[in-house]
N, C-alpha and C. Protein backbone atom coordinates (compact mmCIF):
# COMPACT_ATOMS: atom_id res chain seq x y z
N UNK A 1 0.84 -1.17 0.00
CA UNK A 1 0.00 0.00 0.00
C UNK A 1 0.90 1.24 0.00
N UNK A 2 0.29 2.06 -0.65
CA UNK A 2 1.14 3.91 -0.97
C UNK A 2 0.11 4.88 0.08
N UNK A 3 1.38 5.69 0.37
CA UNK A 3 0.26 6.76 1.33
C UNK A 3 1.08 7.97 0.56
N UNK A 4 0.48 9.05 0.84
CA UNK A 4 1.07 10.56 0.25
C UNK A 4 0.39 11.10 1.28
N UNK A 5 1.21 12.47 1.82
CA UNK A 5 0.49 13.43 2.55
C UNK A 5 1.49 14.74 1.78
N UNK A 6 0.17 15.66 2.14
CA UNK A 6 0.44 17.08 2.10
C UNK A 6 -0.33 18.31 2.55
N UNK A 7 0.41 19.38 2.99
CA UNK A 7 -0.85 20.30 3.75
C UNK A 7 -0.75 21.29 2.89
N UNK A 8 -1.98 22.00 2.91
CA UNK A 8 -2.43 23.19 2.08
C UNK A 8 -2.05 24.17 3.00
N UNK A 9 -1.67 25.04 2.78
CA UNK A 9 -1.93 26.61 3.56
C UNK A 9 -2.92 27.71 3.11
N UNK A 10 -3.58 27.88 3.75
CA UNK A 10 -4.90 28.81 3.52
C UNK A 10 -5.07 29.90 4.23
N UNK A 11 -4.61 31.22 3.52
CA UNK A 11 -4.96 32.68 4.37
C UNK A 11 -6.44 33.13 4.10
N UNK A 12 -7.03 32.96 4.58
CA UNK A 12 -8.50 33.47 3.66
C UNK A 12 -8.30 35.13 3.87
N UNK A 13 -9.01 35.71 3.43
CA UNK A 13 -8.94 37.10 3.44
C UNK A 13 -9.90 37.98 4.22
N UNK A 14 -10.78 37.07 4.55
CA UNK A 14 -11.91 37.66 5.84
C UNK A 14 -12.25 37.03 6.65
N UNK A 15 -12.89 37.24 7.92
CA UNK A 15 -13.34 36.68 9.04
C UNK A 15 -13.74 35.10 8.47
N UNK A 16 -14.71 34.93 7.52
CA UNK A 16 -15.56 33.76 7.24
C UNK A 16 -15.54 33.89 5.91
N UNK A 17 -15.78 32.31 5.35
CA UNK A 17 -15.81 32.09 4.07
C UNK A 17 -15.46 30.75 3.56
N UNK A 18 -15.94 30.81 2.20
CA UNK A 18 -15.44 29.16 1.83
C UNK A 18 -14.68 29.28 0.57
N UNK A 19 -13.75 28.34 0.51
CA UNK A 19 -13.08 27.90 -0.63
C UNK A 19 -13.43 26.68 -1.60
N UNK A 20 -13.43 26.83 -2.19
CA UNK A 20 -13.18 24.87 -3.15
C UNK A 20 -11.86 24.55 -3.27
N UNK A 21 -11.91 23.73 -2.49
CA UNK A 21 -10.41 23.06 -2.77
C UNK A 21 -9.72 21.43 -3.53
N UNK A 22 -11.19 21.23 -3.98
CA UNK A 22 -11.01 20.25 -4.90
C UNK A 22 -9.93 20.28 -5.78
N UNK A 23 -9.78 21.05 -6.77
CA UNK A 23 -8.56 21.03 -7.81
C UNK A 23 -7.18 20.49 -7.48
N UNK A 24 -7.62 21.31 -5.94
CA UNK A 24 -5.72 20.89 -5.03
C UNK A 24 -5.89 19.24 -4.92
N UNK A 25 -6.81 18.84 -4.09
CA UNK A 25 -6.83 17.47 -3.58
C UNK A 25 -6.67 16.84 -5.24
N UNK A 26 -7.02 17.26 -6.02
CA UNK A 26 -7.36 16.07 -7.25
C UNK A 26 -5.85 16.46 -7.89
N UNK A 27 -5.53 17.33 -7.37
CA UNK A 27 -3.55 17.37 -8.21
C UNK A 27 -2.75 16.44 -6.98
N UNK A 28 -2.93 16.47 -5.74
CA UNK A 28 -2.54 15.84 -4.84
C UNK A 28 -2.80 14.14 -5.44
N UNK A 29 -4.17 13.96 -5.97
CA UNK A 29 -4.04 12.55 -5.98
C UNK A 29 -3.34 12.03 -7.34
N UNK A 30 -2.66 13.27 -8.59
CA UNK A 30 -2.60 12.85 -9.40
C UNK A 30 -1.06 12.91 -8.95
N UNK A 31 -0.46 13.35 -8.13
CA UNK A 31 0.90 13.45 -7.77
C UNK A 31 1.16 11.78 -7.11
N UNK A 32 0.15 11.47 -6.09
CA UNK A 32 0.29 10.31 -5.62
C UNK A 32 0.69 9.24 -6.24
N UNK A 33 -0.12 9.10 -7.97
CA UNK A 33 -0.28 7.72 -8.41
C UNK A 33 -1.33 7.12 -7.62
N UNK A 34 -1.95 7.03 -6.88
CA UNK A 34 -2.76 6.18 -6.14
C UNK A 34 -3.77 6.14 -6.82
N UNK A 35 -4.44 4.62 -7.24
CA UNK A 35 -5.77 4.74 -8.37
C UNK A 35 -6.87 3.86 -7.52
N UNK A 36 -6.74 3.78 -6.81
CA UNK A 36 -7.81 2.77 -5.44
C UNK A 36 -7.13 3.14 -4.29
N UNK A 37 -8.49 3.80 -3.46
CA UNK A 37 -7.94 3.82 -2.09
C UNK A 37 -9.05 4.62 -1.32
N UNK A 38 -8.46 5.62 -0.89
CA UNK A 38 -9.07 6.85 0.08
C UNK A 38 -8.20 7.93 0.39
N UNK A 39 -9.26 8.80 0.22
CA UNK A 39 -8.81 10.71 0.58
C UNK A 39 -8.99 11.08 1.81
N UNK A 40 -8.55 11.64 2.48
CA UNK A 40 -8.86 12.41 4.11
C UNK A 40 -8.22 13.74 3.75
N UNK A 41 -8.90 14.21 3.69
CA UNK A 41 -8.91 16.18 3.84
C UNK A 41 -9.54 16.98 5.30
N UNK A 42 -8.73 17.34 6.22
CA UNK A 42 -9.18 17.46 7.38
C UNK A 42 -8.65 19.10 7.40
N UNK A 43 -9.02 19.64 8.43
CA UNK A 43 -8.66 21.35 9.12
C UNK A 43 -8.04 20.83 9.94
N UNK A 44 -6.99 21.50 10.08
CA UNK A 44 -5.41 21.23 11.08
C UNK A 44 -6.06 22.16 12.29
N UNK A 45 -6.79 22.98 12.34
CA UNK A 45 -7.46 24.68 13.41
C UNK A 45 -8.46 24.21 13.88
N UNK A 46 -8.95 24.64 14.93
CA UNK A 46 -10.21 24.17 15.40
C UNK A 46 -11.22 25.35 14.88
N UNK A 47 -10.78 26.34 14.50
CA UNK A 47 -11.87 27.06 13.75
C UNK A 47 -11.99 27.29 12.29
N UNK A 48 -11.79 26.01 11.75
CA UNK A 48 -11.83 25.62 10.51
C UNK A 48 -12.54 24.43 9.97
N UNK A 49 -13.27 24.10 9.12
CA UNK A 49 -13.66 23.40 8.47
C UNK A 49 -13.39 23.12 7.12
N UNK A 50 -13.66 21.30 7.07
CA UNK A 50 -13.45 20.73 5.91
C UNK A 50 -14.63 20.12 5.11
N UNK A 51 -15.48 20.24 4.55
CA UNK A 51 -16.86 19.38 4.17
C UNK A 51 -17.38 19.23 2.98
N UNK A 52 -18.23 18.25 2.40
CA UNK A 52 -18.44 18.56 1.13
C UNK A 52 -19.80 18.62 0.88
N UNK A 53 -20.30 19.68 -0.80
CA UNK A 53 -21.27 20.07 -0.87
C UNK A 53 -21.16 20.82 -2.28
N UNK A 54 -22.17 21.03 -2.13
CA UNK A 54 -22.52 22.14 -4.23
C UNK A 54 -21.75 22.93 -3.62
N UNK A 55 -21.24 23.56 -5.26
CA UNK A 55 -20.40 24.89 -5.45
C UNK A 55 -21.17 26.30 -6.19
N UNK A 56 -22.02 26.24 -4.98
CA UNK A 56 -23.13 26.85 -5.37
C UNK A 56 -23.34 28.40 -4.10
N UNK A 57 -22.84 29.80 -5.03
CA UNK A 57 -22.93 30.84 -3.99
C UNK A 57 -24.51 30.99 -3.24
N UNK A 58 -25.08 30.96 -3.68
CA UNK A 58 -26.72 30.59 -2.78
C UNK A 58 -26.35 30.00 -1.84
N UNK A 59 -25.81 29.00 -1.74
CA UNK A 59 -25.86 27.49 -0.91
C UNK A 59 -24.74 28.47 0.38
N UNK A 60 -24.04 28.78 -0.36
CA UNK A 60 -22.62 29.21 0.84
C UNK A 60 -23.36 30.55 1.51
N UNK A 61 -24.14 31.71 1.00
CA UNK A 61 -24.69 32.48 1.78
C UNK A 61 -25.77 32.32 2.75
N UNK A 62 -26.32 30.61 2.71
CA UNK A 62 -28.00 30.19 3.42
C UNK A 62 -26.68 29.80 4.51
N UNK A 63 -25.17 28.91 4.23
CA UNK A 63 -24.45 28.90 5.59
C UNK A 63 -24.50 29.72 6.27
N UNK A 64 -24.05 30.70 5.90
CA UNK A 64 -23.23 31.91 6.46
C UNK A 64 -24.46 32.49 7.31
N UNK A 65 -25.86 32.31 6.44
CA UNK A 65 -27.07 33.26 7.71
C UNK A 65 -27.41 31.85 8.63
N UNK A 66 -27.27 30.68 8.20
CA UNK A 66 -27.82 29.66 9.22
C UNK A 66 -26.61 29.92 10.20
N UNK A 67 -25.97 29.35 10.09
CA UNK A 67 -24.60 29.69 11.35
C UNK A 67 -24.70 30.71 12.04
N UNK A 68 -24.76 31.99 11.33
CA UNK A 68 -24.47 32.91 12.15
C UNK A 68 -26.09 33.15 13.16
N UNK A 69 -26.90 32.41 12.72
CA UNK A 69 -28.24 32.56 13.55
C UNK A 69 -28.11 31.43 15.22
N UNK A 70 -27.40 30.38 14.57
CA UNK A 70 -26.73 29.51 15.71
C UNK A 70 -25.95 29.22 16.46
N UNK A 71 -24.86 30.75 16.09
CA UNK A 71 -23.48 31.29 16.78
C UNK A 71 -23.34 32.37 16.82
N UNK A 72 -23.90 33.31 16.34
CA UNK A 72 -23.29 34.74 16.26
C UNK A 72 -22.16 35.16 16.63
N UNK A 73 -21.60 35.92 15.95
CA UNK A 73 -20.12 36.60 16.68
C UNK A 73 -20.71 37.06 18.22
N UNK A 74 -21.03 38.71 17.97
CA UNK A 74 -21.39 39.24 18.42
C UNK A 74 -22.55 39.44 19.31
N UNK A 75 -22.84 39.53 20.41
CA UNK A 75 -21.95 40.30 21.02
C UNK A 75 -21.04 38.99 21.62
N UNK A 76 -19.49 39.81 21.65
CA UNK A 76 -18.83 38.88 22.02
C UNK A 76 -19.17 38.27 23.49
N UNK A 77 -19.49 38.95 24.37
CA UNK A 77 -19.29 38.86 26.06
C UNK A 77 -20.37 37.59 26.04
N UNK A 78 -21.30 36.93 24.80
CA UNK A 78 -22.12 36.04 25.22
C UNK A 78 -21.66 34.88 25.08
N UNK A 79 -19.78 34.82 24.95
CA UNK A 79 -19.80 33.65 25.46
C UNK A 79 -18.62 33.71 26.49
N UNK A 80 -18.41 32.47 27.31
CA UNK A 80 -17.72 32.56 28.04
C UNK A 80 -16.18 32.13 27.59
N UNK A 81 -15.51 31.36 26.30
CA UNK A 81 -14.79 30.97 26.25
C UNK A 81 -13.64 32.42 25.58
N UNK A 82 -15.12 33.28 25.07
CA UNK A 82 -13.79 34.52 24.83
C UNK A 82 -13.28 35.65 25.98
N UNK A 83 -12.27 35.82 25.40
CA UNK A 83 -11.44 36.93 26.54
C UNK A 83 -9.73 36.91 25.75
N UNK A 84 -8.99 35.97 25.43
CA UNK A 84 -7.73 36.86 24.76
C UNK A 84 -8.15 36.69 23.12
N UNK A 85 -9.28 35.87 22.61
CA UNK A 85 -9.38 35.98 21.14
C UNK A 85 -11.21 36.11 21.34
N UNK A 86 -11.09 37.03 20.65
CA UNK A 86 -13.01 36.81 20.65
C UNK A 86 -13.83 35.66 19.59
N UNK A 87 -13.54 34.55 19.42
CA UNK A 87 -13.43 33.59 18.51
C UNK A 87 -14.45 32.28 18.71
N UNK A 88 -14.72 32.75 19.83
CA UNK A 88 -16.08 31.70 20.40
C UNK A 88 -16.98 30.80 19.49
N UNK A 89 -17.25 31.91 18.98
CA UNK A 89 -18.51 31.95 17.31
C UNK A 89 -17.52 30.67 16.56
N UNK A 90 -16.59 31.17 16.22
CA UNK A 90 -15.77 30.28 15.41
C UNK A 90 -15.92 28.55 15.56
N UNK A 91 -15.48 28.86 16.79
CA UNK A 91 -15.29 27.36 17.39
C UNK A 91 -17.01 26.29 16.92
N UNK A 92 -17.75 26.53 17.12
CA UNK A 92 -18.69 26.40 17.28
C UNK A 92 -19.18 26.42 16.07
N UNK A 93 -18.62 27.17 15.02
CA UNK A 93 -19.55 27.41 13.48
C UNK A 93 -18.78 25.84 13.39
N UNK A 94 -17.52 25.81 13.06
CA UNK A 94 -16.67 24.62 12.55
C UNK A 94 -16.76 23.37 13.38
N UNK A 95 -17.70 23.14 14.96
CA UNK A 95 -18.37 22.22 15.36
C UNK A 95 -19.53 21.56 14.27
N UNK A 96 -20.21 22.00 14.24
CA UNK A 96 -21.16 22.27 13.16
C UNK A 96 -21.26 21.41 11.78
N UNK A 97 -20.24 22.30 11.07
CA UNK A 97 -19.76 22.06 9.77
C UNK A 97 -18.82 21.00 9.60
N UNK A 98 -18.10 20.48 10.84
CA UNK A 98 -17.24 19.13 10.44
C UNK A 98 -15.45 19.74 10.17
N UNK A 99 -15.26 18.40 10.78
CA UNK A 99 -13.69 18.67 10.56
C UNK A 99 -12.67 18.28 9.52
N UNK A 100 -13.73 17.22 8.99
CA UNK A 100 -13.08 16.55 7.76
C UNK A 100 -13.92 15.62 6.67
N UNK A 101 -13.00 14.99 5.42
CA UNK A 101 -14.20 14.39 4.64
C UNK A 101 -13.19 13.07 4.39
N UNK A 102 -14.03 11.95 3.96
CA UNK A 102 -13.20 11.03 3.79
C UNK A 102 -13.64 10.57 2.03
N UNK A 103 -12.96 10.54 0.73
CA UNK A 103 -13.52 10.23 -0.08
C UNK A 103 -12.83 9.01 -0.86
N UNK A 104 -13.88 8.07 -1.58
CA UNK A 104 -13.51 7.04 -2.08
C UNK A 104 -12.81 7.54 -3.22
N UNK A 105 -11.43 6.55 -3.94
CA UNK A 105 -10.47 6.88 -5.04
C UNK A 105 -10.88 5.62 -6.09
N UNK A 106 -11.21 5.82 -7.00
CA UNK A 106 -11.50 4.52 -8.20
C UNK A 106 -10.84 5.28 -9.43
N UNK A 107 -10.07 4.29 -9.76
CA UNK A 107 -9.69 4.15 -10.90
C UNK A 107 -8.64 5.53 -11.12
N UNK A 108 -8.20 6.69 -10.14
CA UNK A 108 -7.38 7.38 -10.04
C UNK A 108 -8.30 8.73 -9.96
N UNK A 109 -9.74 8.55 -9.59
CA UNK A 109 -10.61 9.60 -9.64
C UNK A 109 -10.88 9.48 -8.30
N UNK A 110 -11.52 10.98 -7.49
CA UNK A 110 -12.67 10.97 -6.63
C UNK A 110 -13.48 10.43 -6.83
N UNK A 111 -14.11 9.83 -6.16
CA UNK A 111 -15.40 9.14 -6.48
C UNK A 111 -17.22 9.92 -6.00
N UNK A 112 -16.96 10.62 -6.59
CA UNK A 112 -17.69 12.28 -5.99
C UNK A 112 -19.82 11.71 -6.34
N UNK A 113 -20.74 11.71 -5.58
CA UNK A 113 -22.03 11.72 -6.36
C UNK A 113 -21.84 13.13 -6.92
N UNK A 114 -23.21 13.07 -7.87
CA UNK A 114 -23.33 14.79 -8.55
C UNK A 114 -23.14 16.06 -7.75
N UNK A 115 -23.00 17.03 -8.21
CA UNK A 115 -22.00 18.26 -7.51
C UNK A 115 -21.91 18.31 -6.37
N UNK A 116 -20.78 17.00 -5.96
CA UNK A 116 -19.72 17.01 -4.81
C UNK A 116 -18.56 17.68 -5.01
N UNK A 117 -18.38 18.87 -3.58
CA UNK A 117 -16.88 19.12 -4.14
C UNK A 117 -16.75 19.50 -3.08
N UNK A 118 -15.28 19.86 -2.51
CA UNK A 118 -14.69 19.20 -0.87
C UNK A 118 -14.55 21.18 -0.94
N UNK A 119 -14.63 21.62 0.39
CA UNK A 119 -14.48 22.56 0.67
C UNK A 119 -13.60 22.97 1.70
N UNK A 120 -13.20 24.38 1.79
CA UNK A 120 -12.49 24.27 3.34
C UNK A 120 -13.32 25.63 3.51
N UNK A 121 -13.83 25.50 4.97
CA UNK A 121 -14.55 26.61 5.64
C UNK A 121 -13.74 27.58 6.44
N UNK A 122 -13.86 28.69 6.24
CA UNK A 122 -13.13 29.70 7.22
C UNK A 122 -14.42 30.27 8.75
N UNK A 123 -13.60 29.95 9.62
CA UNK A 123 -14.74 30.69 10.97
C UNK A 123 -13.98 32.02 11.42
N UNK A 124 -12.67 31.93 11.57
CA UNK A 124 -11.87 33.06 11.94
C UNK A 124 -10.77 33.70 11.25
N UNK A 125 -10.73 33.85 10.42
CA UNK A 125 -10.00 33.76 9.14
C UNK A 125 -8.56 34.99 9.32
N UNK A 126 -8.12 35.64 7.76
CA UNK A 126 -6.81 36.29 8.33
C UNK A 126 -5.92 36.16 8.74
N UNK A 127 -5.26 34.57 8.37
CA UNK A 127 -4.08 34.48 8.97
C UNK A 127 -3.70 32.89 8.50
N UNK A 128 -2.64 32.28 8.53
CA UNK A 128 -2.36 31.13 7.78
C UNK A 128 -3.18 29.97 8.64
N UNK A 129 -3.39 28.62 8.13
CA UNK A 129 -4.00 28.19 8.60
C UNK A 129 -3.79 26.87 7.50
N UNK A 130 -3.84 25.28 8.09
CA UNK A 130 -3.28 24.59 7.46
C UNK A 130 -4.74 23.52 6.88
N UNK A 131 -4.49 22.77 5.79
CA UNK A 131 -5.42 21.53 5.92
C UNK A 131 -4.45 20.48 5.28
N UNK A 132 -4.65 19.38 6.13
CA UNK A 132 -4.02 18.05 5.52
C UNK A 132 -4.85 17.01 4.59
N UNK A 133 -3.93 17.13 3.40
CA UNK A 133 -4.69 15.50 2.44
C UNK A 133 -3.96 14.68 2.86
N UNK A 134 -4.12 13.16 3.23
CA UNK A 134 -3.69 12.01 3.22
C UNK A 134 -4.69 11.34 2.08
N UNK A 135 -3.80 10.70 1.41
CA UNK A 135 -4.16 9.84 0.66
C UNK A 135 -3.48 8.42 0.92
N UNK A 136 -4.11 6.93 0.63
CA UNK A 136 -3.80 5.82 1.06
C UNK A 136 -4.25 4.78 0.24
N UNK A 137 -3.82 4.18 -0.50
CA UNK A 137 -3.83 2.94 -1.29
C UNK A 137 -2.99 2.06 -2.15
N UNK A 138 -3.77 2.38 -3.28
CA UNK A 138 -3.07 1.28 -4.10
C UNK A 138 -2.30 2.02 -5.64
């Protein structure tokens, strides 16, 4: 069996947001050679997420108001875990949303149903921030 790892670095540019990061993982698996196996794409941060879903801006703005209706930043003082980062919200959006995805590899492809595509979520964003692919097979 072959394994490959590699981490992404991701500055996002605002508080919150999502990326597609499919293209990377699918150059990652074409770097591997691996044509049967499995993908793990995880958030290295605890206020980060990894998950998959349409690449669809509708879809990413119904997140952004569902979350923020079930975490809000603001006001910060309503939670107790902030005081040297006000990041509470964060923690909690990327509870939520998941830490990672695991996807089947056939024949040297993702093995994706219809518009699957792996994302990485930002909760606290502005600053580097890592995600790991492992890949593992054959």
């Amino acid at each position: 069996m072959k394994s490959y790892r590699k981490e992404l670095v991701i500055r996002y540019p605002k508080r919150r947001g999502y990326v597609n990061i499919t293209p990377e993982v699918e150059q990652c698996l074409r770097e591997s050679g691996i044509k049967e196996g499995l993908v793990l794409v995880n958030a290295m941060h605890i206020t980060a997420s990894v998950f998959i879903n349409d690449d669809e801006s509708g879809l990413h703005a119904d997140f952004e108001r569902w979350l923020e209706k079930l975490a809000p930043e603001k006001p910060h003082s309503q939670y107790a875990h902030n005081g040297y980062e006000d990041n509470a919200d964060a923690h909690l959006k990327r509870q939520i949303m998941g830490r990672e995805v695991v996807v089947a590899v056939t024949d040297g492809k993702l093995d994706f149903g219809p518009w699957e595509q792996i994302f990485y979520g930002e909760y606290d964003g502005m600053r580097d921030k890592r995600v790991l692919i492992k890949i593992i097979g054959e």
